[in-house]
N, C-alpha and C. Protein backbone atom coordinates (compact mmCIF):
# COMPACT_ATOMS: atom_id res chain seq x y z
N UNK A 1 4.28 26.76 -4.93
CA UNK A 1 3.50 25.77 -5.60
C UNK A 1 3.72 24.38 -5.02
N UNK A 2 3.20 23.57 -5.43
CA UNK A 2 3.31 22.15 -4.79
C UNK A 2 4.49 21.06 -5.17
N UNK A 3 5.29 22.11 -6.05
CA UNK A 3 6.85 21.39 -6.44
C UNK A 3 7.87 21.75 -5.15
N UNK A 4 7.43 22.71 -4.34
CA UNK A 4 8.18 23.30 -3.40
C UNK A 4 7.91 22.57 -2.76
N UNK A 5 6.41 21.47 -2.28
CA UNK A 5 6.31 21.13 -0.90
C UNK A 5 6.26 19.84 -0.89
N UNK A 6 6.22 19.12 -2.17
CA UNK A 6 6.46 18.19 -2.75
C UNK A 6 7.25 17.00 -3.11
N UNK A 7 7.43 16.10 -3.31
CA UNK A 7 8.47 15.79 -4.05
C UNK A 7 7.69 14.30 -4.62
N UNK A 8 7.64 13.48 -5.52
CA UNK A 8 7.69 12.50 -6.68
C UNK A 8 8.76 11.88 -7.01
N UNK A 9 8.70 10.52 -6.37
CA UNK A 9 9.49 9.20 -7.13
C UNK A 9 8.39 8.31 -7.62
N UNK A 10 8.68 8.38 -8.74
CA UNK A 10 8.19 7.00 -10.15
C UNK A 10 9.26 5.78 -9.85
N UNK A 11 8.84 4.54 -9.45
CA UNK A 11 10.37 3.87 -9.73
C UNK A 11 9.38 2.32 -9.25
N UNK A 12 10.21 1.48 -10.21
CA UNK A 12 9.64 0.21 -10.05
C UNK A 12 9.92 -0.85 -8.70
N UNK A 13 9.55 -1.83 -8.71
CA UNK A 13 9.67 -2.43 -7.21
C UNK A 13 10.65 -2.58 -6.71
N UNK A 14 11.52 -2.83 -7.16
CA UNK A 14 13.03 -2.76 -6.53
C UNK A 14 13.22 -1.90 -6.20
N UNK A 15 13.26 -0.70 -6.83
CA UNK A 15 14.11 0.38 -6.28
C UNK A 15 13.22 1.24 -5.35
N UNK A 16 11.36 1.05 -5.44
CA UNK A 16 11.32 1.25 -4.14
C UNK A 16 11.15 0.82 -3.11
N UNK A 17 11.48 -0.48 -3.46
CA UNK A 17 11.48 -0.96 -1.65
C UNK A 17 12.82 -0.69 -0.97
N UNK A 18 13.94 0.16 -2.08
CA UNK A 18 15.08 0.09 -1.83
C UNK A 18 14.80 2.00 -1.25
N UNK A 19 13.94 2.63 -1.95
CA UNK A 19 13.89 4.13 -1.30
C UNK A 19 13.44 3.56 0.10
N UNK A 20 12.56 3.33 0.72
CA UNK A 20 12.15 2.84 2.30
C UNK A 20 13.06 3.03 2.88
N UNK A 21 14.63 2.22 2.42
CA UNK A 21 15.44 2.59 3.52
C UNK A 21 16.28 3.75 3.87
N UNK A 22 15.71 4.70 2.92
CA UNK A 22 16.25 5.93 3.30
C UNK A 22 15.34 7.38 3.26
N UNK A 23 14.51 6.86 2.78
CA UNK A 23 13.20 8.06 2.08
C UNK A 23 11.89 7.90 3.65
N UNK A 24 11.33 8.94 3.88
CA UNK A 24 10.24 9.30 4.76
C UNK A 24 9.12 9.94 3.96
N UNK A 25 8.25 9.30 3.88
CA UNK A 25 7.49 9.66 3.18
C UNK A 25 5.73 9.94 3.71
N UNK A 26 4.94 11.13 3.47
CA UNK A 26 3.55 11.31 4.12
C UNK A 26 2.55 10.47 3.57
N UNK A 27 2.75 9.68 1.96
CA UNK A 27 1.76 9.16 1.15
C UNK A 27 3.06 8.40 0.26
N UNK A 28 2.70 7.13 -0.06
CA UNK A 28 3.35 6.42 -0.99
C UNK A 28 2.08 5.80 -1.76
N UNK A 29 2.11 5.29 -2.81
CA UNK A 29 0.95 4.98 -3.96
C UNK A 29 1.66 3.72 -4.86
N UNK A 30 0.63 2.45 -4.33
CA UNK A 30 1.34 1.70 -4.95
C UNK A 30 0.58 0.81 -6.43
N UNK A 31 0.64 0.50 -6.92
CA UNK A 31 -0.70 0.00 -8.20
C UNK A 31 0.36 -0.98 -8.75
N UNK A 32 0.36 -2.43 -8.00
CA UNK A 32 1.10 -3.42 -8.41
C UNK A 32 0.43 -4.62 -9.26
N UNK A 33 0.87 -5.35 -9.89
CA UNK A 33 0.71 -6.19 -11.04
C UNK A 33 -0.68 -7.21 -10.31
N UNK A 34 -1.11 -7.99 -11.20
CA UNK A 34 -2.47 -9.09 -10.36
C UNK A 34 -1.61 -9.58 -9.75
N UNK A 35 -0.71 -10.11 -9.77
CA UNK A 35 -0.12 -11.06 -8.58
C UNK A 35 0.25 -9.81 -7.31
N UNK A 36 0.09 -8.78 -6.85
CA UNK A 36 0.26 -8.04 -5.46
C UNK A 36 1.65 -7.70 -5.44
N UNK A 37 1.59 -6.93 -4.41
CA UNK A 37 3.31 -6.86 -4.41
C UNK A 37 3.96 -8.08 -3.43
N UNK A 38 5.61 -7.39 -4.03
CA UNK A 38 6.22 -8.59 -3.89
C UNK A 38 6.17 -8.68 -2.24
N UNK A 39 6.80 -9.80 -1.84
CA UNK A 39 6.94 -9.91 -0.60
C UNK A 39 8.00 -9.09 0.12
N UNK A 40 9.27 -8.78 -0.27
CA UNK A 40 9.99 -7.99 0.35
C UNK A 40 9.69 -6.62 0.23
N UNK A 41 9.01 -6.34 -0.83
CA UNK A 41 8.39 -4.87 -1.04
C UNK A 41 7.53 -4.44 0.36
N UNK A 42 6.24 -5.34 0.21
CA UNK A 42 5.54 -5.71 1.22
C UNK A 42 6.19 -5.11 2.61
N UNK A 43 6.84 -6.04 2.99
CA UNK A 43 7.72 -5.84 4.15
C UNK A 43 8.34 -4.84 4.74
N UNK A 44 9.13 -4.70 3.62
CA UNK A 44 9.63 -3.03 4.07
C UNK A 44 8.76 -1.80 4.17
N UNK A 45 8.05 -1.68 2.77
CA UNK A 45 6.76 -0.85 2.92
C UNK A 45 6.28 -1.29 4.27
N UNK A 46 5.34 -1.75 4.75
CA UNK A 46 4.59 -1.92 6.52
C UNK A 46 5.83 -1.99 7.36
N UNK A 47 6.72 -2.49 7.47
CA UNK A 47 7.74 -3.05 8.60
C UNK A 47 8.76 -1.33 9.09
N UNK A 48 9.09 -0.63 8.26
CA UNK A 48 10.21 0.46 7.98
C UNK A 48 9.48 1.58 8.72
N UNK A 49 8.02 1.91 8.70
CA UNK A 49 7.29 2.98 8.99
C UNK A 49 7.72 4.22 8.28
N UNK A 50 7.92 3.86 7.13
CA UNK A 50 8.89 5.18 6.06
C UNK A 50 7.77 5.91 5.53
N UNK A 51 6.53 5.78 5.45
CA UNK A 51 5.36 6.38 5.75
C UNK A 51 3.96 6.88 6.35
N UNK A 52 3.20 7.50 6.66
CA UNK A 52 1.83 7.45 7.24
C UNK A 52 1.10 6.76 7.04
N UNK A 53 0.83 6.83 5.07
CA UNK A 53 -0.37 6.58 4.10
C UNK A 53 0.23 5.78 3.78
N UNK A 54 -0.46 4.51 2.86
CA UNK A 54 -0.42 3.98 1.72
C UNK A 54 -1.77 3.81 0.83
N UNK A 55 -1.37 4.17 -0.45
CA UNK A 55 -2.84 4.32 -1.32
C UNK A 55 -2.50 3.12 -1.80
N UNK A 56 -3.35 1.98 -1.90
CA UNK A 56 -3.06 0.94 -2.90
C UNK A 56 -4.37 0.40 -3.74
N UNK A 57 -3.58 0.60 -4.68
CA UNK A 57 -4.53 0.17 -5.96
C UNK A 57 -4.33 -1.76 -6.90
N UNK A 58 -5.50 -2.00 -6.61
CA UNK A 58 -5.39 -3.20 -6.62
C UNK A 58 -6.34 -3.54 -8.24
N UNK A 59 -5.68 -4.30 -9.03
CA UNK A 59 -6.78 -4.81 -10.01
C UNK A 59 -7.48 -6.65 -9.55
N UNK A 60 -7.10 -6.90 -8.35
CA UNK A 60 -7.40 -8.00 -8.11
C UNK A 60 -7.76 -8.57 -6.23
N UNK A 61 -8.77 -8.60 -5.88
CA UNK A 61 -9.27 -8.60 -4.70
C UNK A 61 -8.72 -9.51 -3.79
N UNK A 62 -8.03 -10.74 -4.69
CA UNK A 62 -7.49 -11.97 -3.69
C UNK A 62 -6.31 -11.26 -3.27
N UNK A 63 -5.37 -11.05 -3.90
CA UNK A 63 -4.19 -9.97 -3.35
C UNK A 63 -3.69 -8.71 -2.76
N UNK A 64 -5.06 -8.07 -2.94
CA UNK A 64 -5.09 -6.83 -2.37
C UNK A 64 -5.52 -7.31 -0.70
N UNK A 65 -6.33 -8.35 -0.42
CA UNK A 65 -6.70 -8.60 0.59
C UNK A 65 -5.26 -9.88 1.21
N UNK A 66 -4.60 -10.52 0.75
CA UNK A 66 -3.29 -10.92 1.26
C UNK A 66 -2.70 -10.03 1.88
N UNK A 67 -2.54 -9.06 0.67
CA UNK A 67 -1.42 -7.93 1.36
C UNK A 67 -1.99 -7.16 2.39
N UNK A 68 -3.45 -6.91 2.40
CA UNK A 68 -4.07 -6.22 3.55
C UNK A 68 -3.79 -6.58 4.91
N UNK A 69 -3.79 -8.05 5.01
CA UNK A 69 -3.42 -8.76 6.34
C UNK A 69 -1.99 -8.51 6.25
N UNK A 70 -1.07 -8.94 5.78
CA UNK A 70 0.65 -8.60 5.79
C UNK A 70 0.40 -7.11 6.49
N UNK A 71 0.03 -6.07 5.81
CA UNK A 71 0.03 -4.68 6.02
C UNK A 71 -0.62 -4.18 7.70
N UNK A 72 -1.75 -4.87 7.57
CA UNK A 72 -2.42 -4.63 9.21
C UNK A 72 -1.63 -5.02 9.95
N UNK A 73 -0.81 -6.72 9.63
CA UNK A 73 -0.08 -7.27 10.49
C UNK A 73 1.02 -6.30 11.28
N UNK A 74 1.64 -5.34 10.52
CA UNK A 74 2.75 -4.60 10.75
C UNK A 74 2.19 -3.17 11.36
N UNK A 75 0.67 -2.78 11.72
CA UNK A 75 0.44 -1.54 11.89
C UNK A 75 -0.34 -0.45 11.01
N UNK A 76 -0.61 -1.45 9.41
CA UNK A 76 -1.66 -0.26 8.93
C UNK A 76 -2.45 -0.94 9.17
N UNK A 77 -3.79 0.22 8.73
CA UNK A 77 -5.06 -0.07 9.15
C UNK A 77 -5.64 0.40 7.72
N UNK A 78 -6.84 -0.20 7.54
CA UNK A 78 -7.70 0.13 5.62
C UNK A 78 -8.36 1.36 6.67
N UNK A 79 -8.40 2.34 6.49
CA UNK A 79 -9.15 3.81 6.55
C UNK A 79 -10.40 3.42 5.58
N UNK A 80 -9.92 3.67 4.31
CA UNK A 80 -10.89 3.35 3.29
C UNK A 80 -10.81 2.01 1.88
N UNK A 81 -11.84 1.68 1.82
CA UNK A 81 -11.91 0.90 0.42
C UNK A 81 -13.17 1.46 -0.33
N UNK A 82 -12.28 1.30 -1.61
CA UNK A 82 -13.53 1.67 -2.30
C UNK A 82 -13.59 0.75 -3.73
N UNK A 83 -14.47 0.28 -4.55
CA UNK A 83 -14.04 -0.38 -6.08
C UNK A 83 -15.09 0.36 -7.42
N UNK A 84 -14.05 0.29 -7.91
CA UNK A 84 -14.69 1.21 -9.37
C UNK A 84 -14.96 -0.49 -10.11
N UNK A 85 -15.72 -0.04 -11.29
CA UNK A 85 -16.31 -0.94 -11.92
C UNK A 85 -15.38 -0.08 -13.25
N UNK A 86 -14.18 -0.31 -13.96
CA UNK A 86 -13.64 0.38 -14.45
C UNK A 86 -13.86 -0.27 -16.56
N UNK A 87 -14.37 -1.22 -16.30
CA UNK A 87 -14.57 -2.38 -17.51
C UNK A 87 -15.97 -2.38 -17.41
N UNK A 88 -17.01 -2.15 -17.98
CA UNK A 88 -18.33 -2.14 -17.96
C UNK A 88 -18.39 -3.79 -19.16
N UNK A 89 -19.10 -4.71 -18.63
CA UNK A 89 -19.10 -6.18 -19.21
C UNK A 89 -18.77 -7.07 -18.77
N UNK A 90 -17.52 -6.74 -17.97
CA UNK A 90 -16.97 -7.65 -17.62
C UNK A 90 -16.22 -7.89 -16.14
N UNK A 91 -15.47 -8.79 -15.51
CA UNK A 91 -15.77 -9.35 -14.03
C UNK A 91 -14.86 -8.81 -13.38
N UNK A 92 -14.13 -7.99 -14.07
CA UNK A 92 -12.56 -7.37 -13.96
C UNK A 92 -13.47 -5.16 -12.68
N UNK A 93 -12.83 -5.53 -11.59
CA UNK A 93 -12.60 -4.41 -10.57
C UNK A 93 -11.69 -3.83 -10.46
N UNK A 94 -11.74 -2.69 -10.20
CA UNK A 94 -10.41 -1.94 -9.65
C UNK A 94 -10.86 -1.46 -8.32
N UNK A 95 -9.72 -1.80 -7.25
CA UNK A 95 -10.20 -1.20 -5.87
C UNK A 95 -8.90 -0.12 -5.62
N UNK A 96 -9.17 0.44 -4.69
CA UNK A 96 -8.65 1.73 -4.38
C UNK A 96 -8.41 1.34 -2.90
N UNK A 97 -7.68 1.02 -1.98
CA UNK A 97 -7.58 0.90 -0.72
C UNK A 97 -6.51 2.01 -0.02
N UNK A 98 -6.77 2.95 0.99
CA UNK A 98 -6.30 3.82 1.91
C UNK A 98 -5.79 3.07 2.84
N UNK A 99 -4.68 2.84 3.62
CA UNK A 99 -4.08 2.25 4.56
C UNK A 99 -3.41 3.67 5.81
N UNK A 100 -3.66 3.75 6.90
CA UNK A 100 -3.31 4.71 7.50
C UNK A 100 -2.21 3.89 8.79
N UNK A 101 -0.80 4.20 8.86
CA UNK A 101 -0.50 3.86 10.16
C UNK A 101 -0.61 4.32 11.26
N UNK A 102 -1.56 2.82 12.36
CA UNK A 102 -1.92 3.18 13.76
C UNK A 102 -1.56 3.78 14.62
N UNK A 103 -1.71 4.96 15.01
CA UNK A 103 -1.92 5.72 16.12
C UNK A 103 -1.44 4.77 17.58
N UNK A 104 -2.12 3.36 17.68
CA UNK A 104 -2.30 3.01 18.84
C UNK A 104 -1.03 1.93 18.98
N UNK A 105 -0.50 2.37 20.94
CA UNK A 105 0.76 1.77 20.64
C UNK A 105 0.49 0.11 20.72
N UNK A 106 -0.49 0.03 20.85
CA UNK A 106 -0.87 -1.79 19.94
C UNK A 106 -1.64 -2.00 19.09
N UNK A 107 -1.46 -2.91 18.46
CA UNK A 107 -2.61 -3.43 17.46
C UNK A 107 -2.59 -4.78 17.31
N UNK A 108 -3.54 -5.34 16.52
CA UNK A 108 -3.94 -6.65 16.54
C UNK A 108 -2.67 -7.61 15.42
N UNK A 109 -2.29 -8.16 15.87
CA UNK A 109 -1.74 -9.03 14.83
C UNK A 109 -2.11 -10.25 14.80
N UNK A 110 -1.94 -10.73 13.63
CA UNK A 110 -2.64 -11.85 13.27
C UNK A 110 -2.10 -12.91 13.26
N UNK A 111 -1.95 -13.87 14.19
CA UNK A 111 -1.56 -15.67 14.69
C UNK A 111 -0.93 -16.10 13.48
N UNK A 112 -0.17 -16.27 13.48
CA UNK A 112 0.69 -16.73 11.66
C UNK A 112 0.74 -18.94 12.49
């Protein structure tokens, strides 16, 4: 079954930016607060290569797109975006962003 091939950590920002430094992971899933994740989270997540994927779920477009550049900066790339309209009334989105790390042994980084 998929407990065999599997495995699941739940754990808040600290402690996983603290798994990165020891955990390898095919998919990590992150759904952080309106303000984005933190910056050292950030970092380690893109910088460590402790995964392929990152699914990130964003309730707020200015930060999901900060962290997008941080994230490209280091080697992912958005595969996919997508946004649900999850509040019918009102101005409030939820986006869904796929991040895949590049294949290519360069990529673009961005002039800080």
């Amino acid at each position: 079954g998929l407990q065999e091939r599997a495995a699941f950590h739940l754990a808040e920002e600290l402690e996983a930016a603290s798994l990165t430094e020891t955990g390898r992971f095919n998919v990590v899933i992150v759904d952080p607060p309106r303000k984005g994740l933190g910056r050292d989270t950030l970092l380690r997540l893109s910088a460590t290569g402790c995964m392929q994927v990152l699914i990130y779920v964003s309730c707020s477009p200015t930060t999901l797109r900060r962290d997008a550049e941080e994230l490209h900066a280091h080697g992912l790339v958005v595969e996919q975006l997508r946004t649900y309209n999850s509040f019918p009334g009102t101005s409030h989105l939820e986006a869904v962003a796929v991040f895949r790390r590049s294949t290519a042994t360069s990529h673009w980084h961005r002039n800080r």
